[in-house]
Protein backbone atom coordinates (compact mmCIF):
# COMPACT_ATOMS: atom_id res chain seq x y z
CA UNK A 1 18.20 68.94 84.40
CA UNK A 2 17.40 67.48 80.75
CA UNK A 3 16.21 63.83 80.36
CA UNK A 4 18.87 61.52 79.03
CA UNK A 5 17.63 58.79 76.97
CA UNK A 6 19.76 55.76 76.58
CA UNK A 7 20.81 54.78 73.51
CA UNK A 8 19.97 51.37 73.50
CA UNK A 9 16.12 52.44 74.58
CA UNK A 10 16.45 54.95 71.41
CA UNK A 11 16.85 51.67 68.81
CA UNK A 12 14.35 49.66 70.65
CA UNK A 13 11.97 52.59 70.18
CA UNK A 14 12.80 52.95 66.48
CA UNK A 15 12.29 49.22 65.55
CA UNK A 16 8.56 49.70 66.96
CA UNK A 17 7.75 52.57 65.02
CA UNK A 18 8.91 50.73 61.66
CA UNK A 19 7.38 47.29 62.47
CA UNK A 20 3.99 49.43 62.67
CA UNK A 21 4.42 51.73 59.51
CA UNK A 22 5.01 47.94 57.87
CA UNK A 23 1.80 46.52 59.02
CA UNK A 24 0.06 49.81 58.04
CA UNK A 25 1.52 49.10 54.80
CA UNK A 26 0.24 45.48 54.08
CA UNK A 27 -3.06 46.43 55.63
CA UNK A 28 -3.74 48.84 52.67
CA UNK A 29 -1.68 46.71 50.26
CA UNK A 30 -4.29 43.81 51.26
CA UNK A 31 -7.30 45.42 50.75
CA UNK A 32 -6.52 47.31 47.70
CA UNK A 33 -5.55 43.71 46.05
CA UNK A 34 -9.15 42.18 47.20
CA UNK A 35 -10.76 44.94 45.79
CA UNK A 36 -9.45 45.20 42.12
CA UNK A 37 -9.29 43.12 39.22
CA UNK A 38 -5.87 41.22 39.83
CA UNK A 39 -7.38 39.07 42.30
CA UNK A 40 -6.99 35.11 42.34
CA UNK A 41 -8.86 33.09 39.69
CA UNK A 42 -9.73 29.48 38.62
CA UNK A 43 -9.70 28.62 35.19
CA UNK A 44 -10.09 32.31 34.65
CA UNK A 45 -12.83 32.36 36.98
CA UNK A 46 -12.82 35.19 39.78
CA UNK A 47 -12.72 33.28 43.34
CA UNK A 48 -11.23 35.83 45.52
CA UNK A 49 -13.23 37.04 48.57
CA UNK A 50 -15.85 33.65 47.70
CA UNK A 51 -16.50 30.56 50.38
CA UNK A 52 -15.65 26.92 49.40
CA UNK A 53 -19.39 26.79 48.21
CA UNK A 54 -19.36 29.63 46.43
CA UNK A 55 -16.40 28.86 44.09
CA UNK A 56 -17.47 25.68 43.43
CA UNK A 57 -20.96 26.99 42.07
CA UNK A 58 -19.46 29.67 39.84
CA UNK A 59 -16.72 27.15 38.66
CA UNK A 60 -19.83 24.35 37.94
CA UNK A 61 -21.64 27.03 35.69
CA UNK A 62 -18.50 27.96 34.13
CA UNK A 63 -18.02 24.63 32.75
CA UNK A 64 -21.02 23.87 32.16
CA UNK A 65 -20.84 26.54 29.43
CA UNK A 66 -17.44 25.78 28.40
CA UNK A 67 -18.48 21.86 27.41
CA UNK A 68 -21.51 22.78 25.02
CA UNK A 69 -19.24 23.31 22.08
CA UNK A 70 -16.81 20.79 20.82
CA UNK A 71 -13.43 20.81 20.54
CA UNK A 72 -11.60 20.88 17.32
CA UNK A 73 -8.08 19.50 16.59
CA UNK A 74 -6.47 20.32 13.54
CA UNK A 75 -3.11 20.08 11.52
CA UNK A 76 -4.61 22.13 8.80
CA UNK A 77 -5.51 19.07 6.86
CA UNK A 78 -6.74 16.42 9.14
CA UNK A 79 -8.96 16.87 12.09
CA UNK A 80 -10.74 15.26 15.21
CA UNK A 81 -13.60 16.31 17.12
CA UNK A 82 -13.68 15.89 21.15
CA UNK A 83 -16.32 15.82 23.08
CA UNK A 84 -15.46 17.75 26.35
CA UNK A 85 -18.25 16.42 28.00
CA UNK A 86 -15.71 13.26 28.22
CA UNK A 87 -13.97 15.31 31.06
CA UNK A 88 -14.14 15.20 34.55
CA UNK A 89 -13.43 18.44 35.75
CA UNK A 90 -12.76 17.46 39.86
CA UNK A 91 -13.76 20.93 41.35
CA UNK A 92 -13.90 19.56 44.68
CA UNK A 93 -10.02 18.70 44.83
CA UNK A 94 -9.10 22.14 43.10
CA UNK A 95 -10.90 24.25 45.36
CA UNK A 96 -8.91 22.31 47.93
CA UNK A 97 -5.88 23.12 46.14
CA UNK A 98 -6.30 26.84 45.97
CA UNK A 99 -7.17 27.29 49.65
CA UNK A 100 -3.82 24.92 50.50
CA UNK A 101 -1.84 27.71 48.34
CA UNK A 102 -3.24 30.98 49.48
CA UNK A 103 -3.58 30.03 52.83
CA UNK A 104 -0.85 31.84 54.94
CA UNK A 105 0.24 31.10 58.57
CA UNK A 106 -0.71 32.91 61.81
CA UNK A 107 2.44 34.20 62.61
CA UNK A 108 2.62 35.91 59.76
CA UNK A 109 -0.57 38.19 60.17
CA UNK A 110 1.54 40.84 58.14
CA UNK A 111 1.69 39.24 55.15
CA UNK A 112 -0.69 40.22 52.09
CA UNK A 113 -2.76 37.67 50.67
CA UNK A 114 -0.80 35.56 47.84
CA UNK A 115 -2.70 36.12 44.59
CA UNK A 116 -2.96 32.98 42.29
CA UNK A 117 -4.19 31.06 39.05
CA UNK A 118 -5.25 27.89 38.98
CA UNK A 119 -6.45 25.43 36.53
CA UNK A 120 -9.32 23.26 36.99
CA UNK A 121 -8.26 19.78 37.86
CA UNK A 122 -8.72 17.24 34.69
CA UNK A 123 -9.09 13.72 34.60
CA UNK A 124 -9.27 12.65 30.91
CA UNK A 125 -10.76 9.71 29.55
CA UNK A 126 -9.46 6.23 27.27
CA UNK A 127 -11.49 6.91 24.53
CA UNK A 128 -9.95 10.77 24.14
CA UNK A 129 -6.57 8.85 23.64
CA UNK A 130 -6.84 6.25 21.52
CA UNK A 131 -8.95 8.86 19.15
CA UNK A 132 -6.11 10.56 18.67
CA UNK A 133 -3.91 8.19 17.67
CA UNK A 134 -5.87 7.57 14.58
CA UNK A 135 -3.62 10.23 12.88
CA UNK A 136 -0.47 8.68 12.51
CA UNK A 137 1.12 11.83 11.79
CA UNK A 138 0.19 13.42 15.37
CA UNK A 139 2.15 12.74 18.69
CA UNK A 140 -0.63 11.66 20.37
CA UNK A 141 1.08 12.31 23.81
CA UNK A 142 1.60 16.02 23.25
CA UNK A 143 -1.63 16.70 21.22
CA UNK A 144 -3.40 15.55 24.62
CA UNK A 145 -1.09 17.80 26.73
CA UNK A 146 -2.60 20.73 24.84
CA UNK A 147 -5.95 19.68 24.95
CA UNK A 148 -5.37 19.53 28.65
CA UNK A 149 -4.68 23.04 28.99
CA UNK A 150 -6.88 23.93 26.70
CA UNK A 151 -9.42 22.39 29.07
CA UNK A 152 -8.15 22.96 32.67
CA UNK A 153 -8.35 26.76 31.96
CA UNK A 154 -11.26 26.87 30.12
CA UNK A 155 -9.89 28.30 26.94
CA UNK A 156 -10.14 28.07 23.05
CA UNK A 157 -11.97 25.12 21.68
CA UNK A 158 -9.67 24.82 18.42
CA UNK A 159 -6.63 23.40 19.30
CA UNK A 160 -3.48 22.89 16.98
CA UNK A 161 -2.61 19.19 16.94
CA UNK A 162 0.64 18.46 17.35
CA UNK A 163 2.99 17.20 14.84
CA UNK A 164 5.52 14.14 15.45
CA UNK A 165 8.92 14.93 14.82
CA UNK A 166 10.21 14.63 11.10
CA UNK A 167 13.44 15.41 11.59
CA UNK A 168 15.88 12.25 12.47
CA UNK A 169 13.50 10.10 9.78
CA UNK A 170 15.50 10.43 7.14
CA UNK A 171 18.36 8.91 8.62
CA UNK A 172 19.31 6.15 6.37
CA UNK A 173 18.03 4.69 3.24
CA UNK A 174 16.64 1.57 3.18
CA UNK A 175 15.71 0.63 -0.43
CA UNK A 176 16.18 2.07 -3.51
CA UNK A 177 14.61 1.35 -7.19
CA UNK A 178 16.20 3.56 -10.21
CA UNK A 179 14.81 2.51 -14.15
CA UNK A 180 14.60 4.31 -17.21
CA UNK A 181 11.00 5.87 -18.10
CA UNK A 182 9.37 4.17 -20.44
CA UNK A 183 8.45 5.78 -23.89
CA UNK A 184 4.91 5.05 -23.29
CA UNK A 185 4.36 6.46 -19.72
CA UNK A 186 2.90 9.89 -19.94
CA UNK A 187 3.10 12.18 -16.97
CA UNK A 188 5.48 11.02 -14.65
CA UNK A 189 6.21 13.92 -12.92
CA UNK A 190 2.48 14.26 -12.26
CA UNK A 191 3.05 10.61 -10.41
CA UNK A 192 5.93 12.30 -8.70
CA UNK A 193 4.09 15.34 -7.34
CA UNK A 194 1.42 13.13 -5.38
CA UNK A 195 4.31 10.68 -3.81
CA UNK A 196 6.80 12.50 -3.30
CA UNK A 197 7.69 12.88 0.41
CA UNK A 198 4.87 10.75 1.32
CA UNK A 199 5.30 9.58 5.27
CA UNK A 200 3.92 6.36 6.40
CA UNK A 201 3.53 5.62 10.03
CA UNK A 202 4.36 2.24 12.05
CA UNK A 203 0.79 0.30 11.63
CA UNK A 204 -0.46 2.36 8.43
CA UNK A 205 -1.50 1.10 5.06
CA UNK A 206 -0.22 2.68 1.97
CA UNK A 207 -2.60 2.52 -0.95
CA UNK A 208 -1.10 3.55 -4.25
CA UNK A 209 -4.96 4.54 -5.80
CA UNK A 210 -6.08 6.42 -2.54
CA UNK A 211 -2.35 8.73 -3.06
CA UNK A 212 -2.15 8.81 -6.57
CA UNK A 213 -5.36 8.07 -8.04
CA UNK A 214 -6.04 11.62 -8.91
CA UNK A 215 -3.01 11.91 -11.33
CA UNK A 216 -3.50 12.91 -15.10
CA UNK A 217 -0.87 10.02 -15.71
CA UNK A 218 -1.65 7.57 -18.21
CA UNK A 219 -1.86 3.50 -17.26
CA UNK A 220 1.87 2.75 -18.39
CA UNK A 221 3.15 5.41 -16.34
CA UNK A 222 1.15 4.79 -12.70
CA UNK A 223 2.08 0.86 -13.69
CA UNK A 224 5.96 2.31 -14.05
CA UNK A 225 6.01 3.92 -11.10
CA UNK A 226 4.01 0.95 -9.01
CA UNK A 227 6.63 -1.32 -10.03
CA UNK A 228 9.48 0.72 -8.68
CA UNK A 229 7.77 1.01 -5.76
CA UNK A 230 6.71 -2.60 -5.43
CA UNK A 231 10.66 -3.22 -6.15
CA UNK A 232 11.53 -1.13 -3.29
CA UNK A 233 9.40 -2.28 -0.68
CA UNK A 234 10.20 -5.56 -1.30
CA UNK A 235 13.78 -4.65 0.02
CA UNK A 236 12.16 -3.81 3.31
CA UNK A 237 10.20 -5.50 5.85
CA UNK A 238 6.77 -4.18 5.38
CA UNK A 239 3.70 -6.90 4.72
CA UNK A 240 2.61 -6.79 0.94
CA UNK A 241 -1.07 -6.37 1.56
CA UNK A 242 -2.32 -6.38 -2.57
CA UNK A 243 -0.07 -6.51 -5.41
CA UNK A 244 -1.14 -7.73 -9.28
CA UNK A 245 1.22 -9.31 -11.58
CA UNK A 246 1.35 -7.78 -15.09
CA UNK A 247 1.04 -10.94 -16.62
CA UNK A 248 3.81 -9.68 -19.17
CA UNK A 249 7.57 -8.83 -19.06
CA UNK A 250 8.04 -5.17 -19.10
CA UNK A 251 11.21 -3.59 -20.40
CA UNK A 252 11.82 -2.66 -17.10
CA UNK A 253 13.02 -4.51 -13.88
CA UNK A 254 13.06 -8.31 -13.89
CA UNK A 255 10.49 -10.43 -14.47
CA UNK A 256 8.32 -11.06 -11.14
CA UNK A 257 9.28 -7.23 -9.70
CA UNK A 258 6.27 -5.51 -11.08
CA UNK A 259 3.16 -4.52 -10.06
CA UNK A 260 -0.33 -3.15 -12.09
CA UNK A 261 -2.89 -0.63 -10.85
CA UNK A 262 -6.39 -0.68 -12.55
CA UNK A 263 -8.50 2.30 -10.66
CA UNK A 264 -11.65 0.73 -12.87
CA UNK A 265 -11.13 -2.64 -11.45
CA UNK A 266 -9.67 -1.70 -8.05
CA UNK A 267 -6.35 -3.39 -8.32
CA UNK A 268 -4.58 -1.56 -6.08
CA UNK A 269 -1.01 -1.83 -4.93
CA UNK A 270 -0.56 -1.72 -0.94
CA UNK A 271 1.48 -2.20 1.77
CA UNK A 272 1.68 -2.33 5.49
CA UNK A 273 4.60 -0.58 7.28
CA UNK A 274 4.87 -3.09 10.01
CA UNK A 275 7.86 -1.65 11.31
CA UNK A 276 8.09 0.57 14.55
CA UNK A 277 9.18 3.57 12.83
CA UNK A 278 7.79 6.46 10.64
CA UNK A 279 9.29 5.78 6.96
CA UNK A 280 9.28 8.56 4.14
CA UNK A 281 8.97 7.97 0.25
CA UNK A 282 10.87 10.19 -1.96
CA UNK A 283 10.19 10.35 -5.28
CA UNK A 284 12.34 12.16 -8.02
CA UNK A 285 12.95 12.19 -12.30
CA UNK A 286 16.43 12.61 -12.90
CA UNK A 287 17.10 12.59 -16.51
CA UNK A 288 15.38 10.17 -18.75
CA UNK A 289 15.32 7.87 -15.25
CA UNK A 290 12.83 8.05 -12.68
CA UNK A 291 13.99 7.39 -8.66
CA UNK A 292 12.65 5.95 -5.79
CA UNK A 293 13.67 5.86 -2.23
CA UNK A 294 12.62 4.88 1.18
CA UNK A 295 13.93 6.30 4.19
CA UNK A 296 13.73 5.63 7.90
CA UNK A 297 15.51 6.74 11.01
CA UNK A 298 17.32 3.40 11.26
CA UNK A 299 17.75 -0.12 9.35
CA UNK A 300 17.26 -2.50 11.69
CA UNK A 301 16.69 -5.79 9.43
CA UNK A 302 18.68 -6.96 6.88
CA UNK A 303 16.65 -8.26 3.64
CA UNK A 304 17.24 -10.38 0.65
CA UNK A 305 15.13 -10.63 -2.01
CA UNK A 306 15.43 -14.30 -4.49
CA UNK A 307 13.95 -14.51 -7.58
CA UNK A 308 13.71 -18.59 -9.06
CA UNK A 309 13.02 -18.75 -12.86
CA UNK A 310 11.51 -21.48 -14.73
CA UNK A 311 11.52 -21.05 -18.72
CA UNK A 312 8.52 -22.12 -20.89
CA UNK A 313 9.38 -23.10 -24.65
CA UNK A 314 6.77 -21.92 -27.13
CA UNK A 315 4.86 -24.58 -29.13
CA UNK A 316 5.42 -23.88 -33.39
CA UNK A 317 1.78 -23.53 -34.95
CA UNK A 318 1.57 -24.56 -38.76
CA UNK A 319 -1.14 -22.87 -40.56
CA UNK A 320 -1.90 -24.06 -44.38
CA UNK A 321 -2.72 -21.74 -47.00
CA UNK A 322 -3.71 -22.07 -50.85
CA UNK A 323 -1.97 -19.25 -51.84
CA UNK A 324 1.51 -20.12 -51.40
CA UNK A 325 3.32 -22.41 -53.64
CA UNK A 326 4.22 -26.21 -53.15
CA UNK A 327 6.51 -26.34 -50.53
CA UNK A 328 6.73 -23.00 -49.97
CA UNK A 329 6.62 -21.49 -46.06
CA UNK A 330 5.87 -17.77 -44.74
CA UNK A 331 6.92 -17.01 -41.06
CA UNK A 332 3.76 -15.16 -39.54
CA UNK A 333 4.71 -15.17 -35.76
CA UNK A 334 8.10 -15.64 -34.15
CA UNK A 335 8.33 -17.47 -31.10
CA UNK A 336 9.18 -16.29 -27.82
CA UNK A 337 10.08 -18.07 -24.60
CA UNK A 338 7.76 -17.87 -20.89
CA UNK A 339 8.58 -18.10 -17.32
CA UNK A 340 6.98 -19.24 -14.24
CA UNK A 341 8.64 -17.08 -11.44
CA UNK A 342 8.83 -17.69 -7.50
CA UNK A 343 9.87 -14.27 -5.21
CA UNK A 344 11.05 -15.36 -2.14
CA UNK A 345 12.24 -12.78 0.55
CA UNK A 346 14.80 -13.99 3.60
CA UNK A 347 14.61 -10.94 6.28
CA UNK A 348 17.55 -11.43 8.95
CA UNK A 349 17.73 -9.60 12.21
CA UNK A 350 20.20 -10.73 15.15
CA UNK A 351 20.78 -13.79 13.87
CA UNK A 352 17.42 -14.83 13.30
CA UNK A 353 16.16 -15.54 9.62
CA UNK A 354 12.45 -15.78 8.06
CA UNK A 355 11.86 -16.70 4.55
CA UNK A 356 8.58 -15.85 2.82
CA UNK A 357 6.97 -16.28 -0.34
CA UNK A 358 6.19 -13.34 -1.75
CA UNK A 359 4.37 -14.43 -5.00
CA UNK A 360 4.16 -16.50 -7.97
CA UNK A 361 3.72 -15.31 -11.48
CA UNK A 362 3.75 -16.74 -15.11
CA UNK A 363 4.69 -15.07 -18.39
CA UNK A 364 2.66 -17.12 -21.29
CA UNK A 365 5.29 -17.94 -23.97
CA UNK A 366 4.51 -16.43 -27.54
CA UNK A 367 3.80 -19.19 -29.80
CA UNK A 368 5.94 -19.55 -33.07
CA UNK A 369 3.25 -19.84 -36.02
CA UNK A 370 4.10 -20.76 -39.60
CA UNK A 371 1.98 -20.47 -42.50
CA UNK A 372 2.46 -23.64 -45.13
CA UNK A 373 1.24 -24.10 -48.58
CA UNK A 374 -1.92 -26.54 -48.65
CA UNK A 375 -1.22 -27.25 -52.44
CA UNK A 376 0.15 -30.99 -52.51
CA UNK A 377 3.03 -31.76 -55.52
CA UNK A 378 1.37 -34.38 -58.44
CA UNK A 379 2.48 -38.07 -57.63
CA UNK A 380 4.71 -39.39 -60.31
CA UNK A 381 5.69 -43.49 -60.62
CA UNK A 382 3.67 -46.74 -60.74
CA UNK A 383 0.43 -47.16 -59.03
CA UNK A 384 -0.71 -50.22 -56.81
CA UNK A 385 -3.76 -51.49 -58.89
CA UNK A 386 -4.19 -52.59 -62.41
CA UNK A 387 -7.16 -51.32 -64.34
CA UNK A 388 -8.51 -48.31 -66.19
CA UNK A 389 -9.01 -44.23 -65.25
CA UNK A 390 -11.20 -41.64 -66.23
CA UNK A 391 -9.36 -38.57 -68.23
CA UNK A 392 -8.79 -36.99 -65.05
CA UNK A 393 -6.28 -39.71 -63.79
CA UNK A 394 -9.28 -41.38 -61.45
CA UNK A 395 -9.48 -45.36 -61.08
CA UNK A 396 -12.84 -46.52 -62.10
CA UNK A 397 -12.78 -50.52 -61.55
CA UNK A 398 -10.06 -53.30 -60.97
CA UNK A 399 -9.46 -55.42 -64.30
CA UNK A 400 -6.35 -57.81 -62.73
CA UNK A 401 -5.69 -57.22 -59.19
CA UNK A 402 -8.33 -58.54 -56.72
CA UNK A 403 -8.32 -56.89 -52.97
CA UNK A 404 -7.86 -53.71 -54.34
CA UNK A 405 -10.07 -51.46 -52.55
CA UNK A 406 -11.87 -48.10 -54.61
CA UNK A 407 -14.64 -46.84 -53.52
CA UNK A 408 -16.21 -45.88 -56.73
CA UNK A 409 -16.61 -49.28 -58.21
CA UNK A 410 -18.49 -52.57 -56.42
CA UNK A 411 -15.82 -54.88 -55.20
CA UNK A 412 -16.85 -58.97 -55.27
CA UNK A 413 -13.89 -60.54 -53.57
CA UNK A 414 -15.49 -63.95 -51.95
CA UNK A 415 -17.27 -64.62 -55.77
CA UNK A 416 -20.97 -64.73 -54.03
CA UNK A 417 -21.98 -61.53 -57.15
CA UNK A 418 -22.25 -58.90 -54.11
CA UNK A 419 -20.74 -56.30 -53.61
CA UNK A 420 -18.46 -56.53 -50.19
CA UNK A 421 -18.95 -53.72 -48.31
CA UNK A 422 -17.75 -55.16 -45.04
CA UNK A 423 -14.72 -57.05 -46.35
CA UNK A 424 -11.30 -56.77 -44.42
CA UNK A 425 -8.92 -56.51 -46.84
CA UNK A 426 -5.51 -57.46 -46.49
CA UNK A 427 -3.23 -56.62 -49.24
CA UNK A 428 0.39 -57.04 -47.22
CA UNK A 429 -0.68 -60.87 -45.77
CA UNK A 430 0.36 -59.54 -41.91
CA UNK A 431 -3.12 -61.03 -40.48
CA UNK A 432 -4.27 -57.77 -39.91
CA UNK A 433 -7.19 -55.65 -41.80
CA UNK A 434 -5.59 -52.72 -44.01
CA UNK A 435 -7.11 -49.49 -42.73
CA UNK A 436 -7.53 -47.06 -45.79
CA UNK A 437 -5.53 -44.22 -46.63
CA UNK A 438 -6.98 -40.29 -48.52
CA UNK A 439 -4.81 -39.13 -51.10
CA UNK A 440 -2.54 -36.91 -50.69
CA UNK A 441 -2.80 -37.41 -46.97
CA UNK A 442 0.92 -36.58 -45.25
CA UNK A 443 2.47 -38.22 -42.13
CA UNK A 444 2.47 -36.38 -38.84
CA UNK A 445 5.84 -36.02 -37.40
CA UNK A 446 5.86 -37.59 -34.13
CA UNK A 447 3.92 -36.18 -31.15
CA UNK A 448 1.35 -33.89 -33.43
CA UNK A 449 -1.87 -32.98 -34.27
CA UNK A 450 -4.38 -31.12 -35.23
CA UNK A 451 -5.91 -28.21 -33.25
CA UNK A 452 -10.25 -27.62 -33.10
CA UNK A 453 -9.24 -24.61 -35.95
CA UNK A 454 -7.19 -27.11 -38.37
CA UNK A 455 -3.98 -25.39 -37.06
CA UNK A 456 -1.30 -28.25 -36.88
CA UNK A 457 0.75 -28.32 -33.37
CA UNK A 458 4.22 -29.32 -33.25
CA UNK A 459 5.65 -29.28 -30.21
């Protein structure tokens, strides 16, 4: 009689058989993993198959290596060395960490051994961050992320700093200067070439000699261009750190909105964007005029710039000659007017209001200076004494009229047959001594004189 077996026993028996081909399976799987090269690492360091002591040797002398050379962030342009010996590589907690992940539970025996890459665990020091905030133009935060990773895994030691984001800061304009080029500036464009696009960061100090200094441009031109600047951020809130006066009113912009630059005497113009956001100077020739512009991602102030004028009269100068005629006059110098100038800026932000005084400069006027003949005209009429003159017209003594004074004869007024030398005359009877007159000498018109070089002053 043939064996019946039951169907349910059949199933039963058929589950067992594939439950132990599995196993069989992730036996081989297991051991074939373990033994090649796709096993689990540390910071690229092999640990599979290796003890808690063992890893943490071969992932000490691994670092130890990897922290001899220094690592070097870099934009291209601008770049910081780190020391990774700063680090604290915490093997102790990362070997703990890998053995949590590959770690698998009892009941599941069948299961192959989970294969995994870890980085070293980094604690990163103060001094790492705040030396990479020193370029402005770097987000700090992310440069650090990559020098993390960098370092957790043991990799390259040149790292590619990176940039903050340029693209919402030129959101709105916040000052403007346009002015005609002068005909005496000489290479504007070269100017143009070194500012243009020029981004300054919250907390940085723009020097106008350290970014243009270089240029080919002649004085009139970098003082040109410094003046449209200085006009522009004056219409912002940044601190004026150094600005010079040109102690004369260009053709350009109004008097007190200018600055000078001197690279031989290091008068620099500079300014401190004390605002909390990244600002960008664009610089452009359009036409005969040159323009400047200042953009940000957002206007937050509101700013009014006051200029308060006080006009200076020149003084006349009269300056005799012998070659012109009697009475005749030559106009050497016309006069132009000064000013004393006060800028004053009012910056408003919701509702609150600061004025400041930004500077005070004075324009000296430009004297008016005539040249007059010295020649005198010949006196005509009677004279004031009675006596006798040489051929030349000259008194030579007093024959009728006693108390005249002439100081080429001896005078005896008192009858004593001396001459009086210290007599006080006094021709008009007023009680008072007649002080003596030179020929030819001419009244001063009220308020004059005479300067140390003979020039007479008028005012």
């Amino acid at each position: 009689m043939p064996l019946k077996i039951k169907p349910i026993l059949l199933a039963a028996l058929s589950v067992i058989i594939v439950v132990v081909l599995l196993i069989q399976g992730n036996l081989l799987n297991t051991a074939s993993a373990d033994e090649s090269d796709n096993g689990s690492t540390i910071a690229g360091v092999k640990v599979s198959g290796l003890d808690e002591n063992e890893m943490k040797e071969a992932l000490q002398q691994a670092v130890n290596t990897w922290v001899s050379e220094s690592i070097v962030v870099s934009d291209g342009e601008q770049e910081v060395l780190v020391d990774p010996s700063q680090f604290i590589f915490n093997l102790e907690s990362t070997v703990e960490q890998y053995q949590t992940t590959v770690d698998k539970p009892w009941f599941a025996f069948w299961e192959s051994d989970q294969v995994v890459h870890l980085p070293i665990q980094i604690t990163v020091p103060e001094e790492l961050i705040n030396s990479l905030t020193v370029v402005s133009s770097w987000d700090a935060e992310a440069t650090l992320n990559s020098i993390i990773t960098q370092a957790s895994y043991l990799k390259e030691h040149e790292i590619a700093a990176v940039q903050n984001d340029m693209t919402q800061i030129e959101n709105e304009r916040i000052a403007l200067s346009i002015e005609t080029i002068p005909n005496q500036a000489e290479d504007i464009s070269d100017i143009v070439n070194f500012l243009n696009e020029t981004v300054v960061y919250p907390g940085e100090t723009f020097s106008f000699i350290t970014k243009v200094g270089e240029s080919n441009a002649n004085n009139e031109a970098k003082n040109f261009v410094a003046s449209l600047l200085y006009d522009a951020v004056l219409n912002t809130e940044f601190q004026i750190v150094e600005r010079h006066s040109q102690e004369k009113i260009p053709t350009y912009l109004e008097p007190g909105i200018n600055a000078r630059v001197n690279i031989q005497y290091n008068e620099d113009l500079q300014f401190l964007n004390s605002s909390t956001n990244a600002v960008k100077i664009n610089a452009s020739v359009e036409g005969s005029d040159l323009k400047l512009e200042i953009y940000s991602n957002e206007k937050s102030k509101e700013v009014l710039v006051q200029t308060h004028k006080e006009e200076i009269s020149p003084r006349i100068i009269n300056r005799y000659s012998e070659g012109l005629a009697v009475g005749q006059e030559q106009l050497v110098q016309e006069g132009e007017k000064g000013e004393r100038v006060i800028v004053t800026r009012i910056i408003s932000e919701s509702g609150n209001r600061t004025e400041e005084q930004i500077s005070r400069d004075y324009y000296a006027p430009t004297n008016r200076i005539v040249l007059i003949s010295a020649q005198q005209p010949e006196q005509t009429g009677t004279t004031d004494f009675t006596g006798t003159t040489d051929e030349n017209g000259k008194q030579i003594e007093n024959t009728e009229t006693p108390g005249i004074t002439n100081p080429d004869v001896n005078t005896d007024l008192n009858g004593n047959q001396n001459q009086d030398s210290d007599t006080q005359i006094d021709l008009d009877n007023n009680g008072l001594p007649d002080v003596p007159t030179t020929d030819g000498e001419e009244e001063l018109p009220e308020g004059s004189y005479y300067d140390k070089g003979g020039n007479l002053i008028t005012p």
